[in-house]
Structure formats: C-alpha cells, structure tokens
N, C-alpha and C. Protein backbone atom coordinates (compact mmCIF):
# COMPACT_ATOMS: atom_id res chain seq x y z
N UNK A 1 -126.12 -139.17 -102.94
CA UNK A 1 -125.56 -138.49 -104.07
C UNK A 1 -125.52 -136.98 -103.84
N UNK A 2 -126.22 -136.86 -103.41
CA UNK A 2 -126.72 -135.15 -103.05
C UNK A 2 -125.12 -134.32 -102.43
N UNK A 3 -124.72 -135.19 -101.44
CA UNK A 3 -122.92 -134.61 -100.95
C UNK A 3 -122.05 -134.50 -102.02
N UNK A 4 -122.13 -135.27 -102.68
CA UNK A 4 -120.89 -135.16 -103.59
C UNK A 4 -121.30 -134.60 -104.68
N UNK A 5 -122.63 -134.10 -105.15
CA UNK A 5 -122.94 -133.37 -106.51
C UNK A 5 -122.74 -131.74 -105.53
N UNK A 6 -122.93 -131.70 -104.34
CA UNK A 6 -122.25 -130.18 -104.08
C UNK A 6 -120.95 -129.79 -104.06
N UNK A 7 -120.00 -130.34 -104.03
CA UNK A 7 -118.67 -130.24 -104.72
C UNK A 7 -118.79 -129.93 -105.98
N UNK A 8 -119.55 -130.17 -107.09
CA UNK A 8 -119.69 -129.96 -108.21
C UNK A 8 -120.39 -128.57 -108.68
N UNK A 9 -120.88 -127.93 -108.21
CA UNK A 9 -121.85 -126.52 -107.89
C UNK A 9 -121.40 -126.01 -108.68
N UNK A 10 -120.74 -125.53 -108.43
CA UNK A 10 -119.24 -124.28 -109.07
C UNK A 10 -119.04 -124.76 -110.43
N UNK A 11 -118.38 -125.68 -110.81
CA UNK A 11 -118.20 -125.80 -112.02
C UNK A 11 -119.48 -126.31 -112.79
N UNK A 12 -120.86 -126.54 -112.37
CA UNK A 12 -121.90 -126.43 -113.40
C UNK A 12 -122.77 -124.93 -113.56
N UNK A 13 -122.51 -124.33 -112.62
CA UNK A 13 -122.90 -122.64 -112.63
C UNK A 13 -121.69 -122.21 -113.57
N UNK A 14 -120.61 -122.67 -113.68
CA UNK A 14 -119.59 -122.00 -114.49
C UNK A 14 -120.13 -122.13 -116.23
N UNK A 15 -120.50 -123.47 -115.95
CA UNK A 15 -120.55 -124.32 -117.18
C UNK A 15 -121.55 -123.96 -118.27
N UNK A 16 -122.88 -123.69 -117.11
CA UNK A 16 -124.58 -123.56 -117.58
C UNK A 16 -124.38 -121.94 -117.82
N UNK A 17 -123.88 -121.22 -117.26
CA UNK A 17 -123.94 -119.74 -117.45
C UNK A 17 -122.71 -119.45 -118.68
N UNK A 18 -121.63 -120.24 -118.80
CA UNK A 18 -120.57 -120.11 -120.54
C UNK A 18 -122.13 -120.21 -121.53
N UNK A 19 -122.76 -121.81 -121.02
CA UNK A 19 -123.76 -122.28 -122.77
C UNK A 19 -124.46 -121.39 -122.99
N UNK A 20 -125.18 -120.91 -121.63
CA UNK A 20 -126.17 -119.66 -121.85
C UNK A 20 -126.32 -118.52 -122.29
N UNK A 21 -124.89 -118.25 -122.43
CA UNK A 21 -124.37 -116.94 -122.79
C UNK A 21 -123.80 -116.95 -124.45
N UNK A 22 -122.86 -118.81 -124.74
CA UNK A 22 -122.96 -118.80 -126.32
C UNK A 22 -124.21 -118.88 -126.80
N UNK A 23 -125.37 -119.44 -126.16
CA UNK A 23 -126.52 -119.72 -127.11
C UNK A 23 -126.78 -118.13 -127.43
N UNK A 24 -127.00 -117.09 -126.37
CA UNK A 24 -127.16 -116.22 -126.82
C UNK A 24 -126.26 -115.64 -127.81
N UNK A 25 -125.13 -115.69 -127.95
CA UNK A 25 -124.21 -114.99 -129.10
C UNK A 25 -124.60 -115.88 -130.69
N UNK A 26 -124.73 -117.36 -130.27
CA UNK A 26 -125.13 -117.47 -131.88
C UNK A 26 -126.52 -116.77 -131.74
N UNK A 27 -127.53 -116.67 -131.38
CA UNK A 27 -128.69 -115.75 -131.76
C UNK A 27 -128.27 -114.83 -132.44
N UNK A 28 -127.18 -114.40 -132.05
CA UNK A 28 -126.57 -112.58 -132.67
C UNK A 28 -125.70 -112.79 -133.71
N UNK A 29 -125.06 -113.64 -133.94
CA UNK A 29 -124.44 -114.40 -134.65
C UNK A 29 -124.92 -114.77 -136.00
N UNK A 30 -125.74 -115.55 -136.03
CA UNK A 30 -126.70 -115.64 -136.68
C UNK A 30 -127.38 -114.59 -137.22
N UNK A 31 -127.81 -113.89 -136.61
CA UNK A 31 -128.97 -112.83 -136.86
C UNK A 31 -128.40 -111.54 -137.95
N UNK A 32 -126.94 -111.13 -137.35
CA UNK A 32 -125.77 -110.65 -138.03
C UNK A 32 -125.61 -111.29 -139.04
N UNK A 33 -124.71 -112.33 -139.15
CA UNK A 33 -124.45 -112.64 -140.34
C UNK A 33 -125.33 -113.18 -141.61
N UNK A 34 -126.56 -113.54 -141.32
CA UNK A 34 -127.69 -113.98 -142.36
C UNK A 34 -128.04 -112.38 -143.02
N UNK A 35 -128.02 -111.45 -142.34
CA UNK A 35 -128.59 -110.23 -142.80
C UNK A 35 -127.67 -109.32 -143.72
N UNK A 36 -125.84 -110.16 -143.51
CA UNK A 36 -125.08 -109.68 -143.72
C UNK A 36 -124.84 -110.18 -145.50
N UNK A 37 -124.72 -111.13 -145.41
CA UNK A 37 -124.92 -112.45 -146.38
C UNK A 37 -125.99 -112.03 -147.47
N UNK A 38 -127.12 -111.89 -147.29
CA UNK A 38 -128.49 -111.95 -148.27
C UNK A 38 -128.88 -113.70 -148.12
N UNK A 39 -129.71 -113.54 -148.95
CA UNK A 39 -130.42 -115.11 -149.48
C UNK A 39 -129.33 -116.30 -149.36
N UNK A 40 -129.46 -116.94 -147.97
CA UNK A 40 -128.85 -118.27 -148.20
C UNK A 40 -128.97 -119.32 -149.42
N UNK A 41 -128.46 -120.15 -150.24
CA UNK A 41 -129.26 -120.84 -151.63
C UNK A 41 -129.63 -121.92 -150.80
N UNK A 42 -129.36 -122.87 -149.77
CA UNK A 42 -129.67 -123.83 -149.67
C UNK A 42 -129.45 -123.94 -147.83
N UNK A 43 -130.81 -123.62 -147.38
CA UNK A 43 -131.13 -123.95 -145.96
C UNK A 43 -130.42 -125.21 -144.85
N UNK A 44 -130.68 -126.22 -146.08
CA UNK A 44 -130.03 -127.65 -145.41
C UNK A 44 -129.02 -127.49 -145.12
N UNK A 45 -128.01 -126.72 -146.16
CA UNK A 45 -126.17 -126.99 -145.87
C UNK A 45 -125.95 -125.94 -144.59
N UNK A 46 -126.95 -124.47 -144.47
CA UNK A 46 -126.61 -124.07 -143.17
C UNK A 46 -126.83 -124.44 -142.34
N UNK A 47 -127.80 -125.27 -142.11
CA UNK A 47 -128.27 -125.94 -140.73
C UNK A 47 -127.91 -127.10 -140.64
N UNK A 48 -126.68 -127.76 -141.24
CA UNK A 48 -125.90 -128.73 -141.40
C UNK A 48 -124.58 -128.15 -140.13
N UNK A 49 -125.27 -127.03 -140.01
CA UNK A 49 -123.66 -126.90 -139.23
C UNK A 49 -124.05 -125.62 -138.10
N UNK A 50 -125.36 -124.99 -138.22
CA UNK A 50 -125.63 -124.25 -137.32
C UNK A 50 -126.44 -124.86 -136.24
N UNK A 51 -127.55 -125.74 -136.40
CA UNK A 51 -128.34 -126.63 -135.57
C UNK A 51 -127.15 -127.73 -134.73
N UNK A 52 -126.63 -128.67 -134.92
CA UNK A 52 -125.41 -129.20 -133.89
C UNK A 52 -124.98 -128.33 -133.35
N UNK A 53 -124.18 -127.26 -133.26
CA UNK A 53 -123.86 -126.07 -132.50
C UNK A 53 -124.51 -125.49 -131.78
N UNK A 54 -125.75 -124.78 -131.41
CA UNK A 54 -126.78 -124.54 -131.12
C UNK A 54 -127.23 -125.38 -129.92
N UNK A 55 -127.39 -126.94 -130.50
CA UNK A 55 -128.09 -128.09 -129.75
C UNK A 55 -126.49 -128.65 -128.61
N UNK A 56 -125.50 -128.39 -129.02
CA UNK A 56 -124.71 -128.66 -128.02
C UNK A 56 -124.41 -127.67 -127.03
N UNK A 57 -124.42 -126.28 -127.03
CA UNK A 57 -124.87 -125.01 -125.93
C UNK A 57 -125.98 -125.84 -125.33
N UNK A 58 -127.29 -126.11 -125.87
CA UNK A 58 -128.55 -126.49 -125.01
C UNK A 58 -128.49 -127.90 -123.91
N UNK A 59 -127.53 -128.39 -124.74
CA UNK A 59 -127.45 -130.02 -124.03
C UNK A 59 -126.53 -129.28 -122.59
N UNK A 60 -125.52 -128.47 -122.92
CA UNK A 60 -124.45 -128.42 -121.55
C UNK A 60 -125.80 -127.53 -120.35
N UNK A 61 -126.16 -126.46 -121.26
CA UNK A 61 -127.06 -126.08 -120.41
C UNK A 61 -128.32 -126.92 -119.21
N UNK A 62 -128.79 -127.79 -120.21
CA UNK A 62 -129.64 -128.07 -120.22
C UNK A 62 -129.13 -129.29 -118.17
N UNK A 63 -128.19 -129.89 -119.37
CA UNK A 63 -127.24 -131.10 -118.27
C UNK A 63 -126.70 -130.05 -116.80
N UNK A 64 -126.27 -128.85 -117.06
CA UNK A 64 -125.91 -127.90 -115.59
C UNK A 64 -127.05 -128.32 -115.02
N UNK A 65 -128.28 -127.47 -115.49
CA UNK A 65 -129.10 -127.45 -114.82
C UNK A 65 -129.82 -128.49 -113.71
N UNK A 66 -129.54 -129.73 -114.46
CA UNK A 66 -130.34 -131.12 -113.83
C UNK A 66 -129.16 -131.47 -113.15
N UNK A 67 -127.81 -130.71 -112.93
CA UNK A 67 -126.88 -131.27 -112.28
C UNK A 67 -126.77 -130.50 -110.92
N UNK A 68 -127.67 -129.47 -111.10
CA UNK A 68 -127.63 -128.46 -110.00
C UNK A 68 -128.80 -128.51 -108.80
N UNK A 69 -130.18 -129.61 -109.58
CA UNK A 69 -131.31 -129.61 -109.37
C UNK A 69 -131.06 -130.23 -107.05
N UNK A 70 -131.06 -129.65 -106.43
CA UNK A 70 -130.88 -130.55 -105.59
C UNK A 70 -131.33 -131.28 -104.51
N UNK A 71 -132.48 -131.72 -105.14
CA UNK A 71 -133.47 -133.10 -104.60
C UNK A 71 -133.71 -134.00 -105.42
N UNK A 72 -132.84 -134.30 -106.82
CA UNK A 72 -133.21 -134.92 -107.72
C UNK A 72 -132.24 -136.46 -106.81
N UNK A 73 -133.11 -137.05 -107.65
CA UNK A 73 -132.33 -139.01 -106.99
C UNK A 73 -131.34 -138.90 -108.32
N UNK A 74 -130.57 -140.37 -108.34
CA UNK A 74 -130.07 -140.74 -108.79
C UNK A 74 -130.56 -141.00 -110.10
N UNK A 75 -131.66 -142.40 -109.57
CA UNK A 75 -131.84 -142.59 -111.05
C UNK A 75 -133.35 -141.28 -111.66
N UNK A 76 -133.73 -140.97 -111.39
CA UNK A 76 -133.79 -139.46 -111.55
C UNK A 76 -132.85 -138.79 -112.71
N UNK A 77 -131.70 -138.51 -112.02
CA UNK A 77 -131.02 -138.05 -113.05
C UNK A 77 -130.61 -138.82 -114.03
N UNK A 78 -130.11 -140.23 -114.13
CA UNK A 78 -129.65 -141.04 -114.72
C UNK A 78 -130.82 -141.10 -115.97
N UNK A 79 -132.16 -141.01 -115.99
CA UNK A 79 -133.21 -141.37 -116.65
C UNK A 79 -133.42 -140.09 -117.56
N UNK A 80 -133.20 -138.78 -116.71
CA UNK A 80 -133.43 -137.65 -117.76
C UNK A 80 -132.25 -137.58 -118.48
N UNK A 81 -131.03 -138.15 -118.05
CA UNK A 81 -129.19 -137.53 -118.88
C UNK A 81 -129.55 -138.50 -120.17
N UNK A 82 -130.10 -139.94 -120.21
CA UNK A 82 -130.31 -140.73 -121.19
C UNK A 82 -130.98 -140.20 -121.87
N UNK A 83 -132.44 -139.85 -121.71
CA UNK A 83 -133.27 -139.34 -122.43
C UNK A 83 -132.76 -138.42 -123.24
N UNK A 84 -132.01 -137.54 -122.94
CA UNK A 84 -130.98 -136.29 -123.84
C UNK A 84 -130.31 -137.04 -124.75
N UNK A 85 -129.65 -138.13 -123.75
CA UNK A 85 -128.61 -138.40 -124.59
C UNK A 85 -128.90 -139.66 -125.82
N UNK A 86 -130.00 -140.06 -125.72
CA UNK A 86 -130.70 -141.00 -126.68
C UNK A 86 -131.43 -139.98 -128.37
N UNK A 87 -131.74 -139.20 -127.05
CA UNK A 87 -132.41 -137.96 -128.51
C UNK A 87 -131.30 -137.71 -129.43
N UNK A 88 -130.66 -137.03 -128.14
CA UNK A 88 -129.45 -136.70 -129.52
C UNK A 88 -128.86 -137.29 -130.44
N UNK A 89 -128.67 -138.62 -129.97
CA UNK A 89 -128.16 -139.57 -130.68
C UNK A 89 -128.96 -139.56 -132.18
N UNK A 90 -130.61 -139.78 -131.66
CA UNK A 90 -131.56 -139.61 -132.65
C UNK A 90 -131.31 -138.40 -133.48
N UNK A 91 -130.98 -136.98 -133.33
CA UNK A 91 -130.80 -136.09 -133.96
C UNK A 91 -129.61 -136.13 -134.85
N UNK A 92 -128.76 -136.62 -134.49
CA UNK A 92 -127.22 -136.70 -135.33
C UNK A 92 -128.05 -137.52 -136.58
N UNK A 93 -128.85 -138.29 -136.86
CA UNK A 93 -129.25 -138.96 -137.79
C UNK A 93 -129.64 -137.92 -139.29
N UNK A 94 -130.44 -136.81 -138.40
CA UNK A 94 -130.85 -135.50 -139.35
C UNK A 94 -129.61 -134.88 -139.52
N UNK A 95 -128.52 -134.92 -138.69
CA UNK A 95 -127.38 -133.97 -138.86
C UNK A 95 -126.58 -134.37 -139.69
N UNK A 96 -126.63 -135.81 -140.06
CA UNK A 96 -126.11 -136.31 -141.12
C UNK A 96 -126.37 -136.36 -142.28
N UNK A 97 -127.31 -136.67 -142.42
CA UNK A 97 -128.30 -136.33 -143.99
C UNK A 97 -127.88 -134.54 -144.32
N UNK A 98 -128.18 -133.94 -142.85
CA UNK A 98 -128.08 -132.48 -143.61
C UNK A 98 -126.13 -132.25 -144.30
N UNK A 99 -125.54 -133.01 -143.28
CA UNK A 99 -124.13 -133.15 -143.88
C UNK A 99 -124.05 -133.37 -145.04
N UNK A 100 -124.12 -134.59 -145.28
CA UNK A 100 -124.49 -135.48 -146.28
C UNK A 100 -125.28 -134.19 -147.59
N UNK A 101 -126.01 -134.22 -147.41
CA UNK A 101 -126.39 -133.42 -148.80
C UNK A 101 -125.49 -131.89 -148.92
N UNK A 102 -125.03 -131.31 -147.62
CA UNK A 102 -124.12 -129.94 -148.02
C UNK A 102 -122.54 -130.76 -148.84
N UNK A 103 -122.61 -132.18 -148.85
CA UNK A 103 -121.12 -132.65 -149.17
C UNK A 103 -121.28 -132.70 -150.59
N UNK A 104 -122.57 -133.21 -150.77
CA UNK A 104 -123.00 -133.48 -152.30
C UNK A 104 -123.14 -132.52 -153.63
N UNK A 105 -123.70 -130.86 -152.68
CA UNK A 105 -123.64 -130.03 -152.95
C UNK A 105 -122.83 -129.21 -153.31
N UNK A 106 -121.80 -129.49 -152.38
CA UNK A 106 -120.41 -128.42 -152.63
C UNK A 106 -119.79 -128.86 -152.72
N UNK A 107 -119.25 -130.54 -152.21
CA UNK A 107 -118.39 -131.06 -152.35
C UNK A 107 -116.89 -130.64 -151.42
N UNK A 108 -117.25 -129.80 -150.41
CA UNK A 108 -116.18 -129.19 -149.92
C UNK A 108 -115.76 -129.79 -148.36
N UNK A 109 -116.40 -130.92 -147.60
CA UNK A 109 -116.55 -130.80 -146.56
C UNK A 109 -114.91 -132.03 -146.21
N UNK A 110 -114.73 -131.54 -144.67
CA UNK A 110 -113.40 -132.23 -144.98
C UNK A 110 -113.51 -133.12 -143.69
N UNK A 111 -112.82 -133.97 -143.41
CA UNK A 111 -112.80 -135.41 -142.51
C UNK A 111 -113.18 -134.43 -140.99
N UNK A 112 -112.25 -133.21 -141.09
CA UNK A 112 -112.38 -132.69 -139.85
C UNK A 112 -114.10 -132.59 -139.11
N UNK A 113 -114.88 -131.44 -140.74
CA UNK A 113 -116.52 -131.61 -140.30
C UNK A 113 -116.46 -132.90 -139.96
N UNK A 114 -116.70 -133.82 -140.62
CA UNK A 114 -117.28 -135.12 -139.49
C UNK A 114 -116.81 -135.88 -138.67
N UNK A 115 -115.87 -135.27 -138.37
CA UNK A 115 -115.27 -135.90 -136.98
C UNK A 115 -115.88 -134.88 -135.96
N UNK A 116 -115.67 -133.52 -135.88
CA UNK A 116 -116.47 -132.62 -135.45
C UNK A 116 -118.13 -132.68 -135.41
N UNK A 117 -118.87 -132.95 -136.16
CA UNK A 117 -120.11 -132.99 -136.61
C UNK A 117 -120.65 -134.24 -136.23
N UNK A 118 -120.44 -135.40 -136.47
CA UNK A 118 -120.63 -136.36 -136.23
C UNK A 118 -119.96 -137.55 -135.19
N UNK A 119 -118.63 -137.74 -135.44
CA UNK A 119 -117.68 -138.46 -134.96
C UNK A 119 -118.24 -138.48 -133.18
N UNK A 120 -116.94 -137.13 -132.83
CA UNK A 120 -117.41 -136.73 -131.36
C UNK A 120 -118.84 -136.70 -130.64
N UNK A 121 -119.55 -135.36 -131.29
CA UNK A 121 -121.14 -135.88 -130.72
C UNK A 121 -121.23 -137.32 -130.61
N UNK A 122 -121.42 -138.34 -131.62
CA UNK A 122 -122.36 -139.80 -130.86
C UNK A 122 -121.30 -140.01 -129.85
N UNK A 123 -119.51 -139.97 -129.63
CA UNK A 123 -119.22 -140.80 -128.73
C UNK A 123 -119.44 -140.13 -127.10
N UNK A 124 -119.79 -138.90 -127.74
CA UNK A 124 -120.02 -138.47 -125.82
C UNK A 124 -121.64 -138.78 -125.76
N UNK A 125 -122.52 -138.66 -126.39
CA UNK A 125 -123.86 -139.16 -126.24
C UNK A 125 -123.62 -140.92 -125.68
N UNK A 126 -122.92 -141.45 -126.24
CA UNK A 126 -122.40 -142.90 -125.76
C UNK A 126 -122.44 -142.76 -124.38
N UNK A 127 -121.22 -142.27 -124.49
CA UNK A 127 -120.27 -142.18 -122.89
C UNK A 127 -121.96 -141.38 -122.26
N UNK A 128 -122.60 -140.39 -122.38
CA UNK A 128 -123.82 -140.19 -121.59
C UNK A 128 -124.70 -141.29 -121.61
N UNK A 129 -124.81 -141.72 -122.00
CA UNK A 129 -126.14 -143.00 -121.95
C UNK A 129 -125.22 -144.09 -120.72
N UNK A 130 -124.09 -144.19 -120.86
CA UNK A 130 -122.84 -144.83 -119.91
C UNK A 130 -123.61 -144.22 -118.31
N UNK A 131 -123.14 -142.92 -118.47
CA UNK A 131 -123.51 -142.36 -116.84
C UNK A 131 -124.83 -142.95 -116.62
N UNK A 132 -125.77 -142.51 -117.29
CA UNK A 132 -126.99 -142.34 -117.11
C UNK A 132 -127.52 -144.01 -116.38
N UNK A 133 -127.17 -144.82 -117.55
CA UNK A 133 -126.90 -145.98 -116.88
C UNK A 133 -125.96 -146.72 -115.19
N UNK A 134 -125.46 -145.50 -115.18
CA UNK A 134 -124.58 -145.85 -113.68
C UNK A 134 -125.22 -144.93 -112.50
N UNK A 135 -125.75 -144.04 -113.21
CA UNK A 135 -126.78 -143.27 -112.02
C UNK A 135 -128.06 -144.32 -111.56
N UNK A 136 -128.22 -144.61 -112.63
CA UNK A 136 -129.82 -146.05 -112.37
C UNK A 136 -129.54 -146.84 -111.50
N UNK A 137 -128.28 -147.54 -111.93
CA UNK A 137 -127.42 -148.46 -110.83
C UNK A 137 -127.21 -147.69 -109.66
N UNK A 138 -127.37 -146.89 -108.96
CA UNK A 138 -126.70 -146.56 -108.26
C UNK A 138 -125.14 -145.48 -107.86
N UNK A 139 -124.48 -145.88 -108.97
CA UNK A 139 -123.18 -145.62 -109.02
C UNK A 139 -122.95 -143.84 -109.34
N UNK A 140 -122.04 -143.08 -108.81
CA UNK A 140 -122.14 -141.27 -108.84
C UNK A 140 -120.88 -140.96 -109.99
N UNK A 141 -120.97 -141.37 -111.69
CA UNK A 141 -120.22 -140.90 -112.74
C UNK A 141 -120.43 -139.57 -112.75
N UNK A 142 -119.64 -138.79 -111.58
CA UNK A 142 -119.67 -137.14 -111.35
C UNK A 142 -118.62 -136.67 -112.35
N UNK A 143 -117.23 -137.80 -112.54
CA UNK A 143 -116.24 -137.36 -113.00
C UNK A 143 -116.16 -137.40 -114.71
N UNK A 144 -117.20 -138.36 -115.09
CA UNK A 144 -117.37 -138.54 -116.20
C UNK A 144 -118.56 -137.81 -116.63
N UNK A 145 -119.50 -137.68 -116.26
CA UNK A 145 -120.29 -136.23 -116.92
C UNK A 145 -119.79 -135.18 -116.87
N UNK A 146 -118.80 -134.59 -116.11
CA UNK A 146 -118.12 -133.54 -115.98
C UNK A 146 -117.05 -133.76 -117.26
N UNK A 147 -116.17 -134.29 -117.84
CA UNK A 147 -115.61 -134.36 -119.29
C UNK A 147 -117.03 -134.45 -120.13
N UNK A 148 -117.61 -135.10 -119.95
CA UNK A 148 -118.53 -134.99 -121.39
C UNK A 148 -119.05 -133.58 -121.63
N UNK A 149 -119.44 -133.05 -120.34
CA UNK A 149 -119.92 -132.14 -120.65
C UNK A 149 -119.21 -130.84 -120.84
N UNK A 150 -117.71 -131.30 -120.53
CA UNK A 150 -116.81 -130.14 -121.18
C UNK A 150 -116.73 -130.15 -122.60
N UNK A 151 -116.12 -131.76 -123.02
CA UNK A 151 -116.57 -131.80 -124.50
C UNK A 151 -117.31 -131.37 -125.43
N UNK A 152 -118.58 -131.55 -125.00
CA UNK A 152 -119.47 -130.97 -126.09
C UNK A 152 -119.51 -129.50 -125.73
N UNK A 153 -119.07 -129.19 -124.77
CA UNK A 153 -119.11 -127.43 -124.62
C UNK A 153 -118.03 -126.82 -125.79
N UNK A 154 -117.38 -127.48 -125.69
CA UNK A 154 -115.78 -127.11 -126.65
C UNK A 154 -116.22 -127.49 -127.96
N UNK A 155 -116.66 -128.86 -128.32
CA UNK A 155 -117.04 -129.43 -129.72
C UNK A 155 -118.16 -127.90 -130.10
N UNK A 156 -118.94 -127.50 -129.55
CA UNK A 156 -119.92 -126.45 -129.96
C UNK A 156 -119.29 -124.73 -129.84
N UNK A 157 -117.92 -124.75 -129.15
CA UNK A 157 -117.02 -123.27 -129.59
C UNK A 157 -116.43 -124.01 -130.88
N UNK A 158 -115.75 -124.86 -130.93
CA UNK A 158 -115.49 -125.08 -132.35
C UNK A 158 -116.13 -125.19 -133.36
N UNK A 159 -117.34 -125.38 -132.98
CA UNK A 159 -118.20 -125.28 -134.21
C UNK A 159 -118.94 -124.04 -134.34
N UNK A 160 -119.12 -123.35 -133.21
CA UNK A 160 -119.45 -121.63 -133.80
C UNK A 160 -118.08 -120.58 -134.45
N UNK A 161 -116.95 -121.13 -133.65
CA UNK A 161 -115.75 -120.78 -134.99
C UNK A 161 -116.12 -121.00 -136.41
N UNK A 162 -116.04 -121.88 -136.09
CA UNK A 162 -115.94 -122.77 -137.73
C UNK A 162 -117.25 -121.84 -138.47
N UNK A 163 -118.09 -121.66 -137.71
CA UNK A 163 -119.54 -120.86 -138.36
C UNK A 163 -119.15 -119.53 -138.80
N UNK A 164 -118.82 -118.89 -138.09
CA UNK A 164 -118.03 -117.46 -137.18
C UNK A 164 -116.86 -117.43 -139.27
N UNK A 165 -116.39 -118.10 -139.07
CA UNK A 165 -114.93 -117.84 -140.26
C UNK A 165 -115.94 -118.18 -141.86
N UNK A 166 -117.03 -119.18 -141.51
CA UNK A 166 -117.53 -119.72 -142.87
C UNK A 166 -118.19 -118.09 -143.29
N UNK A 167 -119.13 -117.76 -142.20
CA UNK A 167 -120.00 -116.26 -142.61
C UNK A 167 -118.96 -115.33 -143.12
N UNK A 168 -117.69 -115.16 -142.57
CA UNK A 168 -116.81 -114.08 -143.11
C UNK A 168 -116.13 -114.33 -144.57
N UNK A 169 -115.60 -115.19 -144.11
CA UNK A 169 -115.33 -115.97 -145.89
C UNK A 169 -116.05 -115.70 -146.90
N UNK A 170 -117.89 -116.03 -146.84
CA UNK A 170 -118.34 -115.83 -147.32
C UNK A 170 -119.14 -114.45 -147.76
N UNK A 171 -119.02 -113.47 -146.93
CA UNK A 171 -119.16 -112.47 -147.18
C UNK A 171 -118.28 -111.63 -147.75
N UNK A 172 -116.87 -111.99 -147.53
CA UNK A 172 -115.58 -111.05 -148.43
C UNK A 172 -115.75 -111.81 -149.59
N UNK A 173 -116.61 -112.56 -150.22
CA UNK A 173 -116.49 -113.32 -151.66
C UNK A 173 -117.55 -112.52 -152.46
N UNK A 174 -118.53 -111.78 -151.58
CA UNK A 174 -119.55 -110.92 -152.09
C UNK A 174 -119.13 -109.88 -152.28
C-alpha cells in the first residue's frame, strides 16, 4: 500500500493544510462574531450548526494526516478511518437533537440544513466505514477516501458560509 498512498502526498498536504487553516478561521470566526453579537439566547441552536462544521475541518485533517502516516499497514489504517467514522456517525445523533430543538425553537430551518447537517455527513461516514472495511480486507479505496474526504471538506465551507451570513444577518438586525 505504501506505493500507491505516495501518489497521494500532494493532495493530502493540500487537503490537511486547507482544514488546518479553516479550523483556524472559525476560531476567529467565532471569536469575532460572538463578541460582535452579545449574549447568544440559546447555546444549543448555535452549536447546532457551529460544532458539525468545526468537526468536519478536524475529520479531513485528522484523515490527511493518517493518510500521510508512512509505515502505517493497511488494516492499520482501515481500523483508525472506522473508528472516526463510527464516532461520527455517533455524533450526528447530538447534531440532531441540537437541530431538532433549534427547529422547534425558531421554526426556521429548511430541508437544505438537513441535508447539509445531517443527510451528507452520515452518507460519507457510510461510504468511510466502506473504505475502512476494504483497507482490513486488504483492498487500497485511495480513490474513494479521496472524494469523501473532499466532501466533507466542502460540506464544512458550506457550512462556515452558512455560519459566516447567519452572524451577519444577525447582527444588521441589532
């Protein structure tokens, strides 16, 4: 496996150094606009939509990294990409409830959030538990962790947009 994950180099240094660099901007992001804002009323509905965002920067990061590692085996990797990708799965559970109660609350949320929010995340956590399972076997899904992990790179710029326009919105209403 080791030959053909060095063909891949380049585009997970591309990949791990983009997440590393949004995680740092929502820090600032965040940090900006909460201070900008005053008193959030209800914690849950922001972290209904700032925590998934956040956690999908960490996952691409996280996935460069173990994609770059290079003495790791197969199932090696196959065993840690599941483990991510099982958690997460586990986490969308909280991401829903927190949905779920910002919908109840405001009543404003539209098919798009959870197709965004929910939808996408579990099916690339799927499709990862897929690789992870074909790394165990044996088998090198280079081409298919490489889309997933563009996906959720993109699913998490769209969702710091989406963050990015909610803080401004909400601050020209103040």
């Amino acid at each position: 496996m080791t030959m053909s994950v060095v063909a891949w180099q380049n585009f997970y240094i591309l990949v791990g150094t983009a997440a590393a660099t949004l995680i740092g901007l929502m820090f600032v992001a965040i940090t900006f606009g909460a201070s900008m804002m005053g008193k959030v009323e209800n914690p849950e509905t922001t972290r209904a939509f700032v925590d998934p965002t956040l956690t999908h920067f960490v996952q691409v990061l996280v996935t460069s990294c173990l994609m770059l590692v290079p003495s790791i085996s197969s199932p090696v990797l196959g065993a840690l990409l599941g483990a991510i990708a099982i958690f997460r799965v586990g986490a969308l559970w909280r991401v829903f409830k927190h949905m779920r109660a910002a919908h109840e609350r405001h009543n404003d949320l539209e098919l798009s959030d959870w197709i965004q929010g929910i939808g996408v995340p579990l099916v690339m956590h799927v499709l990862l538990v897929a690789c992870a399972v074909l790394f165990v076997m044996g088998g090198s899904p280079l081409v298919l962790v490489a889309i997933v992990t563009i996906i959720v790179l993109l699913n998490g710029v769209y969702g710091a947009w989406e963050l990015v326009v909610w803080i401004a919105l909400t601050r020209s209403q103040k």
